[in-house]
PDB file of N, CA and C in Angstrom:
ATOM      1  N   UNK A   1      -4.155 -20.761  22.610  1.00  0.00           N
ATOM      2  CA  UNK A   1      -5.466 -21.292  22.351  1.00  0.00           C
ATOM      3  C   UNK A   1      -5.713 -22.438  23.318  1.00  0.00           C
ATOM      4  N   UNK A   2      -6.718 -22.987  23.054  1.00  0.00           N
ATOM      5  CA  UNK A   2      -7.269 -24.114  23.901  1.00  0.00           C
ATOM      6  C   UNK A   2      -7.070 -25.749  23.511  1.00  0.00           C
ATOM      7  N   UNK A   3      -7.136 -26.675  23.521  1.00  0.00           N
ATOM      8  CA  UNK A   3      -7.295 -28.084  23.534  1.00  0.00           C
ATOM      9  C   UNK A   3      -8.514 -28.419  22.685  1.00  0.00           C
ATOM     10  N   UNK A   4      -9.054 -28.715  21.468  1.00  0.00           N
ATOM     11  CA  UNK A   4     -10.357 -28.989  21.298  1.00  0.00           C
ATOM     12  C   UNK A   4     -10.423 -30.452  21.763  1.00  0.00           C
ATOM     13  N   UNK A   5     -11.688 -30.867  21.967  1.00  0.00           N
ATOM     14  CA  UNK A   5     -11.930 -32.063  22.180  1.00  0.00           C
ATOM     15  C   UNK A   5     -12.408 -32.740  20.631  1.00  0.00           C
ATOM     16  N   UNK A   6     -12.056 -33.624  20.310  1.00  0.00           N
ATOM     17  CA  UNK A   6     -12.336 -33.866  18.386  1.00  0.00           C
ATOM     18  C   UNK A   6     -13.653 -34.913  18.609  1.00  0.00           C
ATOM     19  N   UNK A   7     -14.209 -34.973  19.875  1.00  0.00           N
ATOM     20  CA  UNK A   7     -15.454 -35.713  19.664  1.00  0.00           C
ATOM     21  C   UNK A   7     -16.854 -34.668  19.956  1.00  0.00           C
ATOM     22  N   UNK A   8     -16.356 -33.458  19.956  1.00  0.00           N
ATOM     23  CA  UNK A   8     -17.036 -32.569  19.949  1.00  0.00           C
ATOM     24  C   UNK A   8     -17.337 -31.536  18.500  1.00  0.00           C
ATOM     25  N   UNK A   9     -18.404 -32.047  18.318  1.00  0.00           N
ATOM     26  CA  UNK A   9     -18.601 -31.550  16.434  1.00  0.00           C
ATOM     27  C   UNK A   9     -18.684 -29.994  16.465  1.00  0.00           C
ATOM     28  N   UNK A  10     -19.398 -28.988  17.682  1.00  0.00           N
ATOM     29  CA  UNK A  10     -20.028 -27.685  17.792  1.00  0.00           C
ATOM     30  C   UNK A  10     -18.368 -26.970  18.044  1.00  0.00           C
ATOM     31  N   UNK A  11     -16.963 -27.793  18.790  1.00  0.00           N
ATOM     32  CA  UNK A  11     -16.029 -27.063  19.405  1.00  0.00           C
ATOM     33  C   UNK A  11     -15.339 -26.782  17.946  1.00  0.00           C
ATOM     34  N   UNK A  12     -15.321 -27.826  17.025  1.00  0.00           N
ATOM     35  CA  UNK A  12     -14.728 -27.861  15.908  1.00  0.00           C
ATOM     36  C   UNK A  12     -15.177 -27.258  15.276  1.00  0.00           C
ATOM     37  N   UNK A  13     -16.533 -26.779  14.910  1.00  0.00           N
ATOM     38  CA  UNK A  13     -16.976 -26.183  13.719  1.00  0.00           C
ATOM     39  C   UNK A  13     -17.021 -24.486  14.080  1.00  0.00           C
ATOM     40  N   UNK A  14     -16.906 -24.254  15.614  1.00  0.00           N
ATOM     41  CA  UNK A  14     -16.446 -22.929  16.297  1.00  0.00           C
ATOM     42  C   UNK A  14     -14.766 -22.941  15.689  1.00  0.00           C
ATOM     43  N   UNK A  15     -13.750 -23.538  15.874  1.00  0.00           N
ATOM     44  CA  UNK A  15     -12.681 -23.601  15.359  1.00  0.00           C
ATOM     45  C   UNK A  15     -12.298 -23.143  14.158  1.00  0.00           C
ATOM     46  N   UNK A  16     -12.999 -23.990  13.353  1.00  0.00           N
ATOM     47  CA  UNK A  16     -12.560 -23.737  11.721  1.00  0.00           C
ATOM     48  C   UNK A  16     -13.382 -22.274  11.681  1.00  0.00           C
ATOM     49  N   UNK A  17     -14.616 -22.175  11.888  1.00  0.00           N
ATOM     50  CA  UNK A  17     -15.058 -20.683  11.838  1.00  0.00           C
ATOM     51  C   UNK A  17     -14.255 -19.222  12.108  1.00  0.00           C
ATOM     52  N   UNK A  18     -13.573 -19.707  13.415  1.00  0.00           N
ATOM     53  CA  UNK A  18     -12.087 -19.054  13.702  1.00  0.00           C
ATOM     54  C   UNK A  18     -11.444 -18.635  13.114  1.00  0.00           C
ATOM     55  N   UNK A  19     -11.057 -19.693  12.259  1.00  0.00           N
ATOM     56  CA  UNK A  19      -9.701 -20.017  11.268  1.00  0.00           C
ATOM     57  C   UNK A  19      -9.781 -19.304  10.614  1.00  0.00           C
ATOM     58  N   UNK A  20     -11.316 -19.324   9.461  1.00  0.00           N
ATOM     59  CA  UNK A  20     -11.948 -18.568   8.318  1.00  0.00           C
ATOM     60  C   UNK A  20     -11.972 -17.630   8.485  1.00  0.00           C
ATOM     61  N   UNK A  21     -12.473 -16.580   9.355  1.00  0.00           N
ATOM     62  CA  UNK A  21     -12.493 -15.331   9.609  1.00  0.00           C
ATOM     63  C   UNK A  21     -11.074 -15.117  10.082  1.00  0.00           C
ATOM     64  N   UNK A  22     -10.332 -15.930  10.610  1.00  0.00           N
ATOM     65  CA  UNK A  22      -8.911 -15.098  10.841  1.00  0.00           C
ATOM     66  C   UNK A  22      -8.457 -14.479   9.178  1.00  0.00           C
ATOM     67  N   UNK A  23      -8.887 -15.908   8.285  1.00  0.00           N
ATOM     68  CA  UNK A  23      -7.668 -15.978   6.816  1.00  0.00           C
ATOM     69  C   UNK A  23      -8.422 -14.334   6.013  1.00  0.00           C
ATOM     70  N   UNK A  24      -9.651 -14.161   6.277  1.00  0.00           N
ATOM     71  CA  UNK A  24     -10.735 -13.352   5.528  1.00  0.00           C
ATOM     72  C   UNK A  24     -10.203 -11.942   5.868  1.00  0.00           C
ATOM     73  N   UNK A  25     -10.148 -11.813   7.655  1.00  0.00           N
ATOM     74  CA  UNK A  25      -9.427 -10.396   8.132  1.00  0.00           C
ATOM     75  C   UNK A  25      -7.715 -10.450   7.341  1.00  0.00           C
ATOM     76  N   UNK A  26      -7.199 -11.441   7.474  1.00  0.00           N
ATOM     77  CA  UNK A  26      -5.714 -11.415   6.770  1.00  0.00           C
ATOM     78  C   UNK A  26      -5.531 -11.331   5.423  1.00  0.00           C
ATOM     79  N   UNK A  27      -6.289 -11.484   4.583  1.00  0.00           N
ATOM     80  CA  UNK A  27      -6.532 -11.381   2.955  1.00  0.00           C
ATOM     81  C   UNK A  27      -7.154 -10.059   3.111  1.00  0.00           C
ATOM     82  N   UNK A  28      -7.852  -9.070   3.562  1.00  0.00           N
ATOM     83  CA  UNK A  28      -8.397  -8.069   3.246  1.00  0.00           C
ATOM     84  C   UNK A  28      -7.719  -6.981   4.316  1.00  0.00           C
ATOM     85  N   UNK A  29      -6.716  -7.145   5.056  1.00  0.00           N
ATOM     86  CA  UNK A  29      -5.395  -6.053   5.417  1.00  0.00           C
ATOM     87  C   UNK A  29      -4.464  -6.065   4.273  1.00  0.00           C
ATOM     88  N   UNK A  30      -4.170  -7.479   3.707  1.00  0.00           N
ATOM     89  CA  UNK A  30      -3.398  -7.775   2.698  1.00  0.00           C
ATOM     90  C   UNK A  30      -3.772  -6.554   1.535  1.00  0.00           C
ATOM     91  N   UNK A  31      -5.363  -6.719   0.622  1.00  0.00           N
ATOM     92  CA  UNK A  31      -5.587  -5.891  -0.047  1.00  0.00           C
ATOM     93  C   UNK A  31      -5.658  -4.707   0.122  1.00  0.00           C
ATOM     94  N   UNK A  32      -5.651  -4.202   1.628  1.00  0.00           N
ATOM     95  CA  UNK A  32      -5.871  -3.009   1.670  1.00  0.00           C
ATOM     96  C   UNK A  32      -4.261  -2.216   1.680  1.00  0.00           C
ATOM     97  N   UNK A  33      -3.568  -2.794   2.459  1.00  0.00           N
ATOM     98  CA  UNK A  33      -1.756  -2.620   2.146  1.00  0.00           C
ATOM     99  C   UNK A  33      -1.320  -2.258   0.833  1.00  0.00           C
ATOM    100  N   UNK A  34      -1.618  -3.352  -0.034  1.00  0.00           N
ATOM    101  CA  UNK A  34      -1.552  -3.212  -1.197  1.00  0.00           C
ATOM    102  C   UNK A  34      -1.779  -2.019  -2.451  1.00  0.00           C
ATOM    103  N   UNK A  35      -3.151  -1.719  -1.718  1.00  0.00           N
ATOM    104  CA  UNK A  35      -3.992  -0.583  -2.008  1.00  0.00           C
ATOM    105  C   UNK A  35      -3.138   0.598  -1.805  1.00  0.00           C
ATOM    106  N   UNK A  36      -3.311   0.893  -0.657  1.00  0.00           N
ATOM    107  CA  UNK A  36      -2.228   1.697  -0.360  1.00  0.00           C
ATOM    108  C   UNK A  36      -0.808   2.542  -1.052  1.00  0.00           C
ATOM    109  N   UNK A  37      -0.282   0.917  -1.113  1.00  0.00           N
ATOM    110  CA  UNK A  37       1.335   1.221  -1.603  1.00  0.00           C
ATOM    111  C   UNK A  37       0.756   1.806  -2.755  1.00  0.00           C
ATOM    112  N   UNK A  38       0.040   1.129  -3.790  1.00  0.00           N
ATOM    113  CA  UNK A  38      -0.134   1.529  -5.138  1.00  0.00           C
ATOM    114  C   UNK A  38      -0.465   2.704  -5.052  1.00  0.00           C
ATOM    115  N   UNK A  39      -1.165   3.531  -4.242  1.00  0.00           N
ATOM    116  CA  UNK A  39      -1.868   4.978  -4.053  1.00  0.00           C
ATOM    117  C   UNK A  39      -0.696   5.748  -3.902  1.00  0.00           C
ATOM    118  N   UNK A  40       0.235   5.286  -2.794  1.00  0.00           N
ATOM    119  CA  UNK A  40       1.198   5.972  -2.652  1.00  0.00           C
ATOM    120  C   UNK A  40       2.378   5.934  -3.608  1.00  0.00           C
ATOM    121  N   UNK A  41       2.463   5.217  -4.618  1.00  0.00           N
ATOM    122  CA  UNK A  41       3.696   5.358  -5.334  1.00  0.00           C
ATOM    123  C   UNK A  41       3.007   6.304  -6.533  1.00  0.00           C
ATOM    124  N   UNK A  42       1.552   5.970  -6.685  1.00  0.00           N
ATOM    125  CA  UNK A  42       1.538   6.757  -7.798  1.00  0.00           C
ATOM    126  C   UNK A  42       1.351   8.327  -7.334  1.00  0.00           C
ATOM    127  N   UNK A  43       1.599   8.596  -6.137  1.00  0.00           N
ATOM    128  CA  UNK A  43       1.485  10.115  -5.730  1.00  0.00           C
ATOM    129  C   UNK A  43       2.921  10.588  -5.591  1.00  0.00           C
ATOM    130  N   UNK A  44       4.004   9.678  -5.271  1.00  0.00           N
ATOM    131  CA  UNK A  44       4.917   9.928  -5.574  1.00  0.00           C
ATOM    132  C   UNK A  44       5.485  10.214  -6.711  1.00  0.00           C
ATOM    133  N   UNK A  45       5.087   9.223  -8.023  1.00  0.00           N
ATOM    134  CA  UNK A  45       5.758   9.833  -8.816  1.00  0.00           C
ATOM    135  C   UNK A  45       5.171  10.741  -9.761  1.00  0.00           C
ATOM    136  N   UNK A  46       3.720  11.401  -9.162  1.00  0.00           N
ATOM    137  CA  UNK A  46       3.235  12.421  -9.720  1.00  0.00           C
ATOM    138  C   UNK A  46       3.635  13.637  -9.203  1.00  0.00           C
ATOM    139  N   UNK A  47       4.170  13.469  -8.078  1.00  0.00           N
ATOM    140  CA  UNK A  47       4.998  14.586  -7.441  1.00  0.00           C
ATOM    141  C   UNK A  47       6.281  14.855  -8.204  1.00  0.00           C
ATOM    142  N   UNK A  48       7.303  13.587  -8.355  1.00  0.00           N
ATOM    143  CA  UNK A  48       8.464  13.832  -8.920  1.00  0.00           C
ATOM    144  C   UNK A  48       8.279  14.495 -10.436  1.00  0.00           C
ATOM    145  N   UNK A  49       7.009  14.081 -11.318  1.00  0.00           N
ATOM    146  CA  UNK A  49       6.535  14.672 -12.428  1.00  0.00           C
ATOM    147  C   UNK A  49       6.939  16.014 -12.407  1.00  0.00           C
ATOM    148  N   UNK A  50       5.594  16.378 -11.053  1.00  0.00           N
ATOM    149  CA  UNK A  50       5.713  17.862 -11.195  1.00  0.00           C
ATOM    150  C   UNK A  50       6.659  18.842 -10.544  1.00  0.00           C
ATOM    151  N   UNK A  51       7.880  18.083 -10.386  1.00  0.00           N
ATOM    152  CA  UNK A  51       9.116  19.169  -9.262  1.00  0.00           C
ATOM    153  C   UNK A  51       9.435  19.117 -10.994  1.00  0.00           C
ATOM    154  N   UNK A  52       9.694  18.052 -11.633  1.00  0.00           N
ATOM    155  CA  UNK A  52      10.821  17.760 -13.050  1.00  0.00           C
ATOM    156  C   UNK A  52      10.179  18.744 -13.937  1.00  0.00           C
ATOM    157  N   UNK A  53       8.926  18.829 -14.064  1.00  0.00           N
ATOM    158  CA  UNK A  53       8.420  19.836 -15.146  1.00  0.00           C
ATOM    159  C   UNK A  53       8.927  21.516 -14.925  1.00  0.00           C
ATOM    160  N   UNK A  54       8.476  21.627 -13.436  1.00  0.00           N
ATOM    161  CA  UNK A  54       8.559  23.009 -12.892  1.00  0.00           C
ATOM    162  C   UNK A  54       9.618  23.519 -12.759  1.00  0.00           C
ATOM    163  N   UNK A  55      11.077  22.735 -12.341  1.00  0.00           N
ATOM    164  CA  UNK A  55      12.668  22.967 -12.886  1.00  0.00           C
ATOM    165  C   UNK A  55      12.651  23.222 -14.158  1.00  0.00           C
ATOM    166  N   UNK A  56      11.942  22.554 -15.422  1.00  0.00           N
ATOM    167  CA  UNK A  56      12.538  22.855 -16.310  1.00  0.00           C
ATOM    168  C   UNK A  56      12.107  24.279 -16.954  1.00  0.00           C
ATOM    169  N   UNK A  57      10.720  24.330 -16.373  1.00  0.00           N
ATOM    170  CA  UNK A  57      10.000  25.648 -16.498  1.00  0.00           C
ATOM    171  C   UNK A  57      11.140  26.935 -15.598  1.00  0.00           C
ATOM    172  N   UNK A  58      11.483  26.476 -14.860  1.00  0.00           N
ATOM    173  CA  UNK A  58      12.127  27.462 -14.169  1.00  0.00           C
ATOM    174  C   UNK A  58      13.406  28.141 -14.682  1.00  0.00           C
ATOM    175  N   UNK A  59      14.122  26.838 -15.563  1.00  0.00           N
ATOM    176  CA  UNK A  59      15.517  26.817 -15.938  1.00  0.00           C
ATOM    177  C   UNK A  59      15.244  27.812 -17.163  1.00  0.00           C
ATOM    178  N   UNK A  60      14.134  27.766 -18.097  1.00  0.00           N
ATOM    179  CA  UNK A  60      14.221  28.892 -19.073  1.00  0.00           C
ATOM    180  C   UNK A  60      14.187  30.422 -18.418  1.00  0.00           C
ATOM    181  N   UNK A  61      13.456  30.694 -17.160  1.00  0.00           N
ATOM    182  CA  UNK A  61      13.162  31.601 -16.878  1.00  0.00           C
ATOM    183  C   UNK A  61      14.429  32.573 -16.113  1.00  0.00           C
ATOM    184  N   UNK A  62      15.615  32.274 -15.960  1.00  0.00           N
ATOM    185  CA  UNK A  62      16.940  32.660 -15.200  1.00  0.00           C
ATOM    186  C   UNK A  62      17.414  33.716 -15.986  1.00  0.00           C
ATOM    187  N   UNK A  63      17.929  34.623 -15.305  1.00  0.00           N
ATOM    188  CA  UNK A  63      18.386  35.689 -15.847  1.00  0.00           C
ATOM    189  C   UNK A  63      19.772  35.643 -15.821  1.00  0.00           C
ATOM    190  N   UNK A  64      20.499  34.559 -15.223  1.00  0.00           N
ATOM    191  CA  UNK A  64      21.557  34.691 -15.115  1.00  0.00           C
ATOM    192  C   UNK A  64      21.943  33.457 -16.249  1.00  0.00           C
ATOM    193  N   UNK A  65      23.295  33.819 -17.060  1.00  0.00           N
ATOM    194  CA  UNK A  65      22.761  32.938 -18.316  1.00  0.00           C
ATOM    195  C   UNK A  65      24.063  31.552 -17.686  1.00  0.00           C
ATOM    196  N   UNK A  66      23.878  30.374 -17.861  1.00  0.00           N
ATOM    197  CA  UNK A  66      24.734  29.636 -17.214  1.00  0.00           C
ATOM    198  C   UNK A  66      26.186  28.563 -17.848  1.00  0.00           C
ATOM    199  N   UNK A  67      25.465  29.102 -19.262  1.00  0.00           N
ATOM    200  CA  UNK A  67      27.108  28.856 -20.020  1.00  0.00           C
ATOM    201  C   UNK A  67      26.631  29.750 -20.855  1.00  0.00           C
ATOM    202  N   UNK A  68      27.155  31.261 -20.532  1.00  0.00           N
ATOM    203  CA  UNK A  68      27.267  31.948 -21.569  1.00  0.00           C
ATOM    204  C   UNK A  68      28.689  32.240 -21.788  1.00  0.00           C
ATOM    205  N   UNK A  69      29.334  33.050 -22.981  1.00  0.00           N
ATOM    206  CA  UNK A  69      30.871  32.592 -23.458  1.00  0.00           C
ATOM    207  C   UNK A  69      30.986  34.347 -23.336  1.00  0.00           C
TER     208      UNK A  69
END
């Protein structure tokens, strides 16, 4: 960055304007990350749902019996 001059009121108030919109873009990647993960875990474990259901659906359906005596 640059040097402001602090007797310059327009360089400073360009500055902090800076600042603000930096923190505004960094809080709203933040939420959107966030967003995200949450999207993605809950697709994950709606996936793991449905492998766990469909094994068990599957396991009645075997013809081969797997402790039979």
């Amino acid at each position: 960055m640059y040097l402001l001059d602090p007797n310059h009121p327009t360089e400073l108030f360009h500055a902090r304007q800076e600042a603000l919109m930096q923190e505004a873009r960094d809080a709203r990647l933040a939420r959107q990350l966030r967003t995200a993960r949450r999207q993605e875990r809950i697709a994950s474990e709606r996936r793991t749902a449905w492998l766990l259901g469909r094994a068990i659906a599957l396991w009645g359906r075997t013809s081969v019996p797997f402790f039979g005596a």
